[in-house]
Structures are given as C-alpha cells and as structure tokens.
Protein backbone atom coordinates (compact mmCIF):
# COMPACT_ATOMS: atom_id res chain seq x y z
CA UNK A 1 181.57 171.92 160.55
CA UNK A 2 180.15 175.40 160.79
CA UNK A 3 177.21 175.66 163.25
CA UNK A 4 174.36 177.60 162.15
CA UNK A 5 182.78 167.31 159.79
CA UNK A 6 189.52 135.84 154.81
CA UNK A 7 191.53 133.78 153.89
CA UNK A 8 191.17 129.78 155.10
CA UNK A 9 193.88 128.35 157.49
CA UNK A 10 194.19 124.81 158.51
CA UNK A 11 193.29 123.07 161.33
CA UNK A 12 195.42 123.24 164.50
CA UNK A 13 196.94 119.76 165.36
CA UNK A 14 195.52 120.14 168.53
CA UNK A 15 191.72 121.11 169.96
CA UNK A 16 191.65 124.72 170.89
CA UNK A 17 190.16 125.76 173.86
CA UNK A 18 186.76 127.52 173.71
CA UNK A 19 186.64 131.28 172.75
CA UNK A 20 186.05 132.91 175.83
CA UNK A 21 182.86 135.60 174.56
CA UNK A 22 182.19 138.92 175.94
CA UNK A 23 179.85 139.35 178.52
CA UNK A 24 176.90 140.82 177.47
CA UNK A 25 176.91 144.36 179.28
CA UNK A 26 180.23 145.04 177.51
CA UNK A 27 178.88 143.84 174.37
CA UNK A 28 175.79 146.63 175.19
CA UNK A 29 178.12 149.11 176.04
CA UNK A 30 179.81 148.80 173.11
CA UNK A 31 176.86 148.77 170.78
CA UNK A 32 175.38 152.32 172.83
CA UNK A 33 178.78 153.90 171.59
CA UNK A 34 178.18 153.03 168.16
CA UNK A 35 174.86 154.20 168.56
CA UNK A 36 175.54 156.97 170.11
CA UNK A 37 178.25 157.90 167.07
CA UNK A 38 175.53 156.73 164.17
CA UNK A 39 173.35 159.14 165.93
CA UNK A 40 175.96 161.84 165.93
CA UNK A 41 177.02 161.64 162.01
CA UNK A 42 173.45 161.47 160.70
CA UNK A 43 172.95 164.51 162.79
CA UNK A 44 175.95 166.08 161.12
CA UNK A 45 174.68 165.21 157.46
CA UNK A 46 171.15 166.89 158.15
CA UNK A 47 172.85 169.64 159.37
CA UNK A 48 175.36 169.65 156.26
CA UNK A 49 171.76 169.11 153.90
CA UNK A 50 170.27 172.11 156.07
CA UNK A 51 173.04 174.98 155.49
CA UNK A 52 173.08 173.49 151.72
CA UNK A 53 169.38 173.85 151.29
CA UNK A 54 169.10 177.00 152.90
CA UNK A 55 170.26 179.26 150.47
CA UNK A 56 167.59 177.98 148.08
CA UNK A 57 165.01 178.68 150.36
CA UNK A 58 163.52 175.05 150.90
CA UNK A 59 164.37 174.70 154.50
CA UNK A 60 160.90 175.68 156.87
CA UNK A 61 161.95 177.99 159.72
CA UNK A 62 160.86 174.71 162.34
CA UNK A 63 163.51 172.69 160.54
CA UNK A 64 165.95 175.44 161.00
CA UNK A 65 165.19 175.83 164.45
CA UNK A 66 165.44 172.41 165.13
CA UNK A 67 168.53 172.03 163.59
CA UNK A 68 170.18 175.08 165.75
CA UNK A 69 169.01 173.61 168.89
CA UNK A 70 170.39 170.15 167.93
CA UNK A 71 173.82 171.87 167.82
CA UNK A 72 173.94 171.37 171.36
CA UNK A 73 174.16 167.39 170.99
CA UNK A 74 175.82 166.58 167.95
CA UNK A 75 179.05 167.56 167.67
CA UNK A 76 179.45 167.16 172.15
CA UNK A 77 178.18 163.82 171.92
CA UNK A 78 180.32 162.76 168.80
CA UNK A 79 183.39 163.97 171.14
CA UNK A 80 182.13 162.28 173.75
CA UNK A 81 182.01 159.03 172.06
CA UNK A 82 185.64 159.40 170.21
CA UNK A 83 187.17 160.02 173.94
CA UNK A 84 185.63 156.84 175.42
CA UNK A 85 188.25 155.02 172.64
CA UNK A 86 190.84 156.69 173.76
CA UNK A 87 191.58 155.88 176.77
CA UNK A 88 193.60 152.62 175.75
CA UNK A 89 195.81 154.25 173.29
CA UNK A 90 196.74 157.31 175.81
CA UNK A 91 198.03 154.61 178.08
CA UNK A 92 200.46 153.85 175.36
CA UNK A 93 203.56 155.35 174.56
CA UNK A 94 203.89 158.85 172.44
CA UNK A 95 205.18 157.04 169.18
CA UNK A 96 201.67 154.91 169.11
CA UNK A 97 199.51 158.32 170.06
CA UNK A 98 201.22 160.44 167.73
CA UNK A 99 200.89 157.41 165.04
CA UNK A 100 197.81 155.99 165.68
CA UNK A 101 195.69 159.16 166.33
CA UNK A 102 197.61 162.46 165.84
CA UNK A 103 199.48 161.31 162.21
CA UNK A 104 195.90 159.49 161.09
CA UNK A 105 194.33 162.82 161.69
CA UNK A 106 196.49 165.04 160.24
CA UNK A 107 196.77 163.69 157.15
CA UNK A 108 193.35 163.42 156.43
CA UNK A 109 192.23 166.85 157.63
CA UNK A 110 195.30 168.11 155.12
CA UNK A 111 194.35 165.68 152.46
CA UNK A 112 190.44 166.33 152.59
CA UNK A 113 191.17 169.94 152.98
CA UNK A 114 192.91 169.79 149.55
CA UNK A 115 190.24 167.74 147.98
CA UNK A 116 187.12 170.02 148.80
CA UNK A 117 188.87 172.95 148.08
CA UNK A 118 189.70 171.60 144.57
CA UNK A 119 186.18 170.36 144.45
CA UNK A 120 184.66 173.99 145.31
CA UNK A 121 186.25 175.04 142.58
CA UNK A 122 184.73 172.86 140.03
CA UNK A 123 181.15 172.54 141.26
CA UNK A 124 179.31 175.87 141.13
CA UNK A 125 177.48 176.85 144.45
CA UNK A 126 178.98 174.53 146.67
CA UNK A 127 180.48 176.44 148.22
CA UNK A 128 178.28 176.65 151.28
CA UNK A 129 180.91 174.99 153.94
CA UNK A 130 183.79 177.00 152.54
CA UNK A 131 183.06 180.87 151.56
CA UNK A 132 186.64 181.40 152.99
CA UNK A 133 188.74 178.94 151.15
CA UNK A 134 189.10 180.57 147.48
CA UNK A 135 192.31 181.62 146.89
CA UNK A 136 195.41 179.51 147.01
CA UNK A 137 196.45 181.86 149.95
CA UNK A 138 193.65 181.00 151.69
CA UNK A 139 194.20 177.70 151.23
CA UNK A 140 197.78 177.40 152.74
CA UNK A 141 196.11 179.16 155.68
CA UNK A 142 193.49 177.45 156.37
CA UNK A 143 195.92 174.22 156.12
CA UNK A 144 197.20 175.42 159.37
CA UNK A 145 194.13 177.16 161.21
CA UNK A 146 191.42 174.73 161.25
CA UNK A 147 188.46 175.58 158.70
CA UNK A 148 184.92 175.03 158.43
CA UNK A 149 184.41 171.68 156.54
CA UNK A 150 186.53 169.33 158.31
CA UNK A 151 187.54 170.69 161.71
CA UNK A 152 186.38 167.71 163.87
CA UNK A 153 189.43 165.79 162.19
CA UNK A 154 191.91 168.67 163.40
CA UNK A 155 190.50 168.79 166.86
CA UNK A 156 191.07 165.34 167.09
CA UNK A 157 194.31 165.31 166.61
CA UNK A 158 194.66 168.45 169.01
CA UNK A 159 193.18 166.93 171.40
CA UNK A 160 194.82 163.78 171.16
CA UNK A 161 197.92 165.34 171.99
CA UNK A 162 196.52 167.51 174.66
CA UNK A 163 195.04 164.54 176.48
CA UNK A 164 198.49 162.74 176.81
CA UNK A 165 200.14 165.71 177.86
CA UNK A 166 197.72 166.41 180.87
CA UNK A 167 196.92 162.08 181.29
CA UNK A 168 198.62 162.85 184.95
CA UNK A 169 196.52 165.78 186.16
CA UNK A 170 193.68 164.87 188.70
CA UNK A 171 190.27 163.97 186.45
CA UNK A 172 188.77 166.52 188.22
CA UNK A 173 191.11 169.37 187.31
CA UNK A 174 191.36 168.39 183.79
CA UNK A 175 187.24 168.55 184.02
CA UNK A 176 186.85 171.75 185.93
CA UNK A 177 189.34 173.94 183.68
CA UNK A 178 187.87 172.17 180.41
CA UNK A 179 184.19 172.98 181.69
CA UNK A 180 185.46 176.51 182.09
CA UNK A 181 186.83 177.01 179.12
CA UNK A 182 183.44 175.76 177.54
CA UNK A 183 181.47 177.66 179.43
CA UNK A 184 183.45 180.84 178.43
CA UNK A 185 183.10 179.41 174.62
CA UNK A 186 179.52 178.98 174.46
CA UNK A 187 178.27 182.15 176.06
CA UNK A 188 180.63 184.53 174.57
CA UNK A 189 182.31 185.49 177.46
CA UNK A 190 185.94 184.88 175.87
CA UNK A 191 186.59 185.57 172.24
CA UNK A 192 188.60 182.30 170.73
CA UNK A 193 189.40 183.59 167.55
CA UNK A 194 186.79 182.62 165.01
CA UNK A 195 183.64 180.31 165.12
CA UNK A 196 185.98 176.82 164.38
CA UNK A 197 188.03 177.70 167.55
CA UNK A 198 184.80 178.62 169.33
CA UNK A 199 183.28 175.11 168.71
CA UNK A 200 186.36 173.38 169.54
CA UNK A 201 186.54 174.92 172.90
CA UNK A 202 183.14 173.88 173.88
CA UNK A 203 183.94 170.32 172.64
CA UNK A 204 186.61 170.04 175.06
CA UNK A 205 184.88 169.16 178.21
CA UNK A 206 182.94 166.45 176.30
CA UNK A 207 186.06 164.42 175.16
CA UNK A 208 188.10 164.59 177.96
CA UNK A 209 184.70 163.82 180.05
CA UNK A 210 185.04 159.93 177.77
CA UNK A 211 188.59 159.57 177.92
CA UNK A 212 188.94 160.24 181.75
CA UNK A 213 184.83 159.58 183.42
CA UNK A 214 183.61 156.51 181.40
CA UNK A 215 183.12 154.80 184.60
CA UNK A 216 180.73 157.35 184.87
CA UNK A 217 179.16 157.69 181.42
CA UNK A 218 178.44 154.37 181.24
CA UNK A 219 177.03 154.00 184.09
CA UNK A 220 174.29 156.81 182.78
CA UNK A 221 174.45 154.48 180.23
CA UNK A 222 173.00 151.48 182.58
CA UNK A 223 170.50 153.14 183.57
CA UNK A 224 169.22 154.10 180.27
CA UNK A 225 165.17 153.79 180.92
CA UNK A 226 162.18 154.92 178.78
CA UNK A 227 160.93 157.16 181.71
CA UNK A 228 164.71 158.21 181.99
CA UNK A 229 165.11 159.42 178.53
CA UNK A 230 161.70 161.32 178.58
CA UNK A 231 163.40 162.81 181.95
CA UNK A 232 166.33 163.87 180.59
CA UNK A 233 164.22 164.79 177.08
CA UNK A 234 162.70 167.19 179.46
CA UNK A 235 165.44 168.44 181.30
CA UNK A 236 166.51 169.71 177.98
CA UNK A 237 163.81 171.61 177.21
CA UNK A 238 163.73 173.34 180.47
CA UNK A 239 167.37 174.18 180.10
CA UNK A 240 166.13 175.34 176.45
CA UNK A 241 163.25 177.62 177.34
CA UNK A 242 166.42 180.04 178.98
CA UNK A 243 167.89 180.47 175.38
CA UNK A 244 164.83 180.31 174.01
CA UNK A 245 164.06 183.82 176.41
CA UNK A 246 167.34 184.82 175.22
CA UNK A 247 169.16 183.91 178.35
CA UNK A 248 172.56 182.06 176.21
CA UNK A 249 174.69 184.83 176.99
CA UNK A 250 174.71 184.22 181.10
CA UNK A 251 177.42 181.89 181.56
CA UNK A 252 176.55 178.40 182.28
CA UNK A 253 173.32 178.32 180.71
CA UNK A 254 173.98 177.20 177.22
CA UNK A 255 176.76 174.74 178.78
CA UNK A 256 173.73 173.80 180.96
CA UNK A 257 172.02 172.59 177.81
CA UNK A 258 174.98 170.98 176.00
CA UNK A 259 175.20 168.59 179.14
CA UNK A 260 171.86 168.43 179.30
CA UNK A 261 171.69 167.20 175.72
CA UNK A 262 175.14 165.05 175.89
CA UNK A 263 172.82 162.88 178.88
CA UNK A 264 170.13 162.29 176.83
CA UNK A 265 172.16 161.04 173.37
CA UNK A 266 173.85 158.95 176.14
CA UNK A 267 170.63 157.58 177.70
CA UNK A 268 169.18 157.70 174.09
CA UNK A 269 171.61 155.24 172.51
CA UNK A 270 171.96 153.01 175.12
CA UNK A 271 168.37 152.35 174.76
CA UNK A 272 167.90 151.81 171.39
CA UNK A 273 170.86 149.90 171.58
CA UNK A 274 169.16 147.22 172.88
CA UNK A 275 166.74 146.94 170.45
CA UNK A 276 167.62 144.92 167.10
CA UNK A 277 165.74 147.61 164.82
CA UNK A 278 168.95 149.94 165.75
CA UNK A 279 171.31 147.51 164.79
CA UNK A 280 171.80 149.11 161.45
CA UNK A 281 172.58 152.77 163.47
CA UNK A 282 175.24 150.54 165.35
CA UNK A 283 176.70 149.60 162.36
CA UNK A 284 176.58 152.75 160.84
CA UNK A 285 178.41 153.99 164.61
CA UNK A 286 180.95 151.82 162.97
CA UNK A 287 182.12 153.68 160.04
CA UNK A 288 181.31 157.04 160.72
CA UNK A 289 184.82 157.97 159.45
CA UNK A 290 183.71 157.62 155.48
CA UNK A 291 180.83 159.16 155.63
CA UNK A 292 182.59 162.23 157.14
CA UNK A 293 184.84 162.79 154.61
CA UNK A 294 182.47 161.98 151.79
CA UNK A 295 179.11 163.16 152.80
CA UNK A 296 179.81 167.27 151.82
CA UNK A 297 180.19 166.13 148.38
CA UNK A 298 177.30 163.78 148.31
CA UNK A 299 175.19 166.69 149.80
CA UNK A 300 176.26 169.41 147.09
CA UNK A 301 175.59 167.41 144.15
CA UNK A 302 171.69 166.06 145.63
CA UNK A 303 171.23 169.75 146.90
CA UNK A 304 172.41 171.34 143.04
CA UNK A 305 170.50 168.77 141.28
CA UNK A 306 167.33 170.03 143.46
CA UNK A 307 167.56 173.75 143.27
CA UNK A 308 165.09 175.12 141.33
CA UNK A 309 162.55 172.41 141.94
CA UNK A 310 159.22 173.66 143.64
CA UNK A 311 159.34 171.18 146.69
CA UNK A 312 155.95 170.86 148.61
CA UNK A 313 156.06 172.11 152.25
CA UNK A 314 155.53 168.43 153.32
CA UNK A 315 158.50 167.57 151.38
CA UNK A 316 161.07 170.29 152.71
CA UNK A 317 160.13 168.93 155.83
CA UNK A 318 160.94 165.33 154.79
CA UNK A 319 164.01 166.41 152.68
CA UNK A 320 166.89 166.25 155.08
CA UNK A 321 165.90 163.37 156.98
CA UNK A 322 165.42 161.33 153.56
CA UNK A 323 168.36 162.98 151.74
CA UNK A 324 170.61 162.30 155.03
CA UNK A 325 169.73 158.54 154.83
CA UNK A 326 170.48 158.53 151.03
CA UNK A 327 173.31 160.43 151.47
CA UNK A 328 174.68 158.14 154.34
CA UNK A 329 173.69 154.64 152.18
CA UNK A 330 175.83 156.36 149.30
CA UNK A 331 178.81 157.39 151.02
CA UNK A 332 179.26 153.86 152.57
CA UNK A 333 179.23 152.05 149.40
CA UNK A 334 181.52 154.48 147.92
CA UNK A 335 184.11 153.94 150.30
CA UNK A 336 183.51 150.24 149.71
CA UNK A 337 184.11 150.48 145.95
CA UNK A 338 187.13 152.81 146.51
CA UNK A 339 188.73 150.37 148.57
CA UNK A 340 188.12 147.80 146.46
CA UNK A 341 189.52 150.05 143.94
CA UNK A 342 192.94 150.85 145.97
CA UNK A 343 191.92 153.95 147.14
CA UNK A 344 192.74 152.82 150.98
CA UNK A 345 195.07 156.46 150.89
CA UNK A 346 191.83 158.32 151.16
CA UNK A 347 190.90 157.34 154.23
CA UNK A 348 193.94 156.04 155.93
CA UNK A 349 197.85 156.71 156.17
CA UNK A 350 199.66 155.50 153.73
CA UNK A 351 200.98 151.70 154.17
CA UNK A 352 204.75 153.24 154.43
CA UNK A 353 203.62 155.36 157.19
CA UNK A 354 200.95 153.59 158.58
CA UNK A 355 201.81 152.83 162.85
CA UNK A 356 203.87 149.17 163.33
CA UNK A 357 204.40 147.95 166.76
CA UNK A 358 207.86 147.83 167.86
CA UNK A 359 208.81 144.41 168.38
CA UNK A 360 209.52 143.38 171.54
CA UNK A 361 213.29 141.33 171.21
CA UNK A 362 214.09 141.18 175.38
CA UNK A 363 212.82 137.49 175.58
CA UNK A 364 215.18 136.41 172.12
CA UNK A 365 217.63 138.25 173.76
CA UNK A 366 217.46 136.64 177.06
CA UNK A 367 218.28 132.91 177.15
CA UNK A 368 216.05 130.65 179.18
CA UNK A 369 217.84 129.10 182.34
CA UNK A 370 215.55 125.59 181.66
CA UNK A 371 216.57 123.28 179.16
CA UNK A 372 213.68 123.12 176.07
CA UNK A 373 211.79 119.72 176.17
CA UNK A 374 212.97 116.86 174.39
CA UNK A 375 210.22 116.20 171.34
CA UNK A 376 207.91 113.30 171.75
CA UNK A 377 209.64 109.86 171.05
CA UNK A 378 213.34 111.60 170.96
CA UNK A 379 215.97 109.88 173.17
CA UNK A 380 217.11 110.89 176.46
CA UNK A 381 220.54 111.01 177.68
C-alpha cells in the first residue's frame, strides 16, 4: 500500500493415548504473532480509511500525522510476523516454497490486481490507491512491476524466493546487507525506482530478521513488561523527535525508528497477548489474509457514501478507528459467505493447482526383512 495491502468418525477399537498439549509459552508465542499481525492489518485499514478520507477533507492534521509516523510499524512489523512462519517451509524443498508461498502469492496479487482495477473503473472516486492503473496498458504493467494497492502480496512472494536462495548465507550477512539496503531505502540515499520498490526495500531487513533471528524476537517477546513497553514507547519518540527536526534524511535515523517501532509492536503484542480482552485481535491475527484483499473495497464504498456529510471534529477523529473496526467485522464475514458460496478461488489457488505432498513410496518399495505378525487367534506353523 502507498505510504503517505467436521465430520464424525468412529471410535478407535482401541484407547488412544492422551493428546500431548502445547506448553504454554509456545501457545503465548503463538498468540503474540497473531497479535502482533491483528495489530498490523487494522493499522493498514486506518491507513487505507485515512488516504480515502483525505481528499474530502475530514481527516484532522493530528490524525494525519499520526498516521505518517505509524508507517514506521505497520507494514515492518507485518513482515516481521509473516517471516517468523517461514522458517519451516524454507527448510523444505523448492517445489513446496514455490507452491506453498511463491504460486499462492502470485496468483492473488495478479488476480486482485485485476479485480480492483475493474472495480476503479466502476466506482467513481475510488480511485485513491490506484491513480496509475487506468489504462489497459497500465494495467499489463503494473501486472509485472508491483503497484500501489496490493504490493505486500508481491513482496511476499519475492521474498519468499529470495530467502531460499540466500537460506545458506551466515544470519548475520543476510542481516547486515538487508539493514543496508533499508537504511539506503528509507533515507533516500539510493533511488529504488518508485515509492512500491522503496517500501519493499525497507521491509527487507524486517522479514528476513523473523525467518532467520526468532530465537531472538521472541525472546523480546518474553520479556514483554508494562514498564518495558512504556521503555521502548519512549525510545520511539526519542528516535522520532530527529525526523520530527527534520533529521530523516541522515542515514540510519529513520531505520533507527523503524526498529525502534518493530520492538515495541513486538513487546506490545506479546503483552496484550496475555490478556483475554485481546483474544479477539488474536483471532483477527488469524485471518488477516481476507481482510487484505477485501478491505480497499469496503473502505471506498463507507468513504463515498460519507463524502459530503459535515462530520463533527470529534467525529473525524473517531472515524477511522470506528470505520476500521466496521470495515474489518465486514470483510471477515464476507469471506465467510463467499466461501460458503464457492468462492474459495478468491483467496486461494485453485484446487487443480493447489500444493500436494509428494508421496513418499521408498518404504512400499522396500520389503521388510521380519515376517508380519500372525493376527490374534490365527494358527501357527
């Protein structure tokens, strides 16, 4: 996104052995993820509400401000969280990474592409997200170069493959040349060809920092603290007073405040993790995926139907937060009813191309050398 994406079976014969449960610090480290991610994708619809409200002139300069700064966590910590998953499938072959994660991603950044460009077409001024995408030429292009609405989706898949490629470089090389390169992205030093490429370099660092460190991140994690997110809440705003005096452009200093930001989602989630009044943010951590795809629409329609209305200050400062939680609510039981529907193609591959284990034939292949047991009550030679 532009910064300014059972059935019953019967019982066994015999008495199973207990389920053997999940400690409970995996089980919290877990749930901070999620958190962590619901945090992340509301972020992204109030930012989504904000650029759609803005034109309209109901967004209060505070909110605006707010949202710019909060740049600096969303999309880094989002990253973040989507590397920690990956580390199991990277230790899989290239047919499951290139299935699982690269094909996935693919296909829906070309099939949502499609969609809200057909949908910008219909609905008048929603075109916010995608002032570049109005021709058909521009369309084919920006099927290739990633484009403002659902970027996250092609960076994915990017780095997906990029991780695998470089899964036997030292940690900390992989680290130091992806901090570099966001450290060049976020302070200007190095044009990357347009503001999409320019987030995705500084996103980097973030996702291979969860597929490579999360030994380290959750560790953060474990010591998640009151007194240690109000530390970290004001180690961000020291590291923010420097672009605040206009400081951004020395390298380091706006990297400074992404991971400065990135620690305190961390510490963030992991606290409120613990707490059941966020249980419906680690749900929401859950299925972040529909509410992606779906939210832009969702967001044109509520911020159309409110243009021209003369909103009291109090409420354009409420707006976004209350139209991001109606916005989320909707999306989710959209993609429930499309489901149910048959409309799985939206948000998957299709079942023809969906990924299938290969099936492992070396044991049918290989006879046992020990005779199989006679059944109970069968005579013996």
């Amino acid at each position: 996104m532009r910064d300014r994406l059972g059935s019953h079976s019967p019982e066994p014969a015999t008495t199973p052995l207990p389920a053997v449960r999940a400690s409970a610090p995996a089980a919290a480290r877990v749930s901070w993820v999620d958190a962590a991610k619901g945090m992340s994708i509301l972020l992204v619809v109030v930012h989504h509400i904000v650029l759609f409200l803005v034109p309209y002139d109901l967004v209060p300069q505070p909110v605006w401000a707010a949202d710019v700064a909060i740049t600096s966590l969303r999309m880094p910590l989002f990253f973040l969280a989507s590397g920690l998953f990956l580390a199991k499938p990277l230790a899989g072959s290239w047919r499951t990474i290139l299935h699982k994660r690269v094909a996935l991603f693919a296909y829906l950044y070309v099939l949502w592409t499609l969609l809200l460009y057909g949908w910008f077409q219909l609905v008048p001024g929603a075109e916010v997200l995608t002032p570049m995408t109005t021709t058909p030429g521009e369309l084919v292009s920006r099927l290739v170069v990633p484009g403002s609405s659902s970027w996250f989706l092609y960076a994915l898949a990017l780095f997906s493959v990029l991780a695998k490629l470089v899964r036997r470089v030292p940690t900390g090389v992989q680290l130091a040349v992806s901090g570099a390169i966001s450290v060049c992205a976020s302070s200007g030093l190095v044009d990357f060809g347009g503001e999409t490429w320019t987030l995705i370099a500084r996103c980097l660092f973030f996702f291979l920092l969860g597929c490579y460190a999360r030994p380290l991140v959750e560790g953060l994690a474990a010591r998640a603290r009151w007194w240690t997110v109000a530390l970290a809440g004001l180690g961000c705003m020291v590291v923010a007073s420097a672009d605040v005096l206009g400081l951004r452009w020395i390298p380091g200093v706006a990297f400074g405040f992404n991971v400065a930001a990135v620690t305190l989602g961390v510490l963030l989630a992991a606290l409120l993790a613990r707490y059941r009044l966020a249980r419906p943010l680690v749900a929401l951590g859950q299925h972040t995926l529909p509410v992606y795809l779906l939210n832009v629409f969702l967001v044109s329609l509520a911020v159309l139907a409110l243009r021209g209305v003369h909103l009291p200050a109090a409420a354009q400062y409420a707006a976004p937060v209350v139209l991001a939680v109606l916005v989320t609510g909707t999306a989710l039981l959209l993609h429930r009813l499309l489901n149910a529907a048959g409309a799985r193609v939206l948000f998957g591959l299709p079942a023809r191309l969906a990924y299938r284990p290969v099936p492992d034939h070396s044991h049918a292949l290989r006879p046992s050398p020990f005779p199989r047991p006679a059944a109970p009550g069968a005579a013996t030679p």
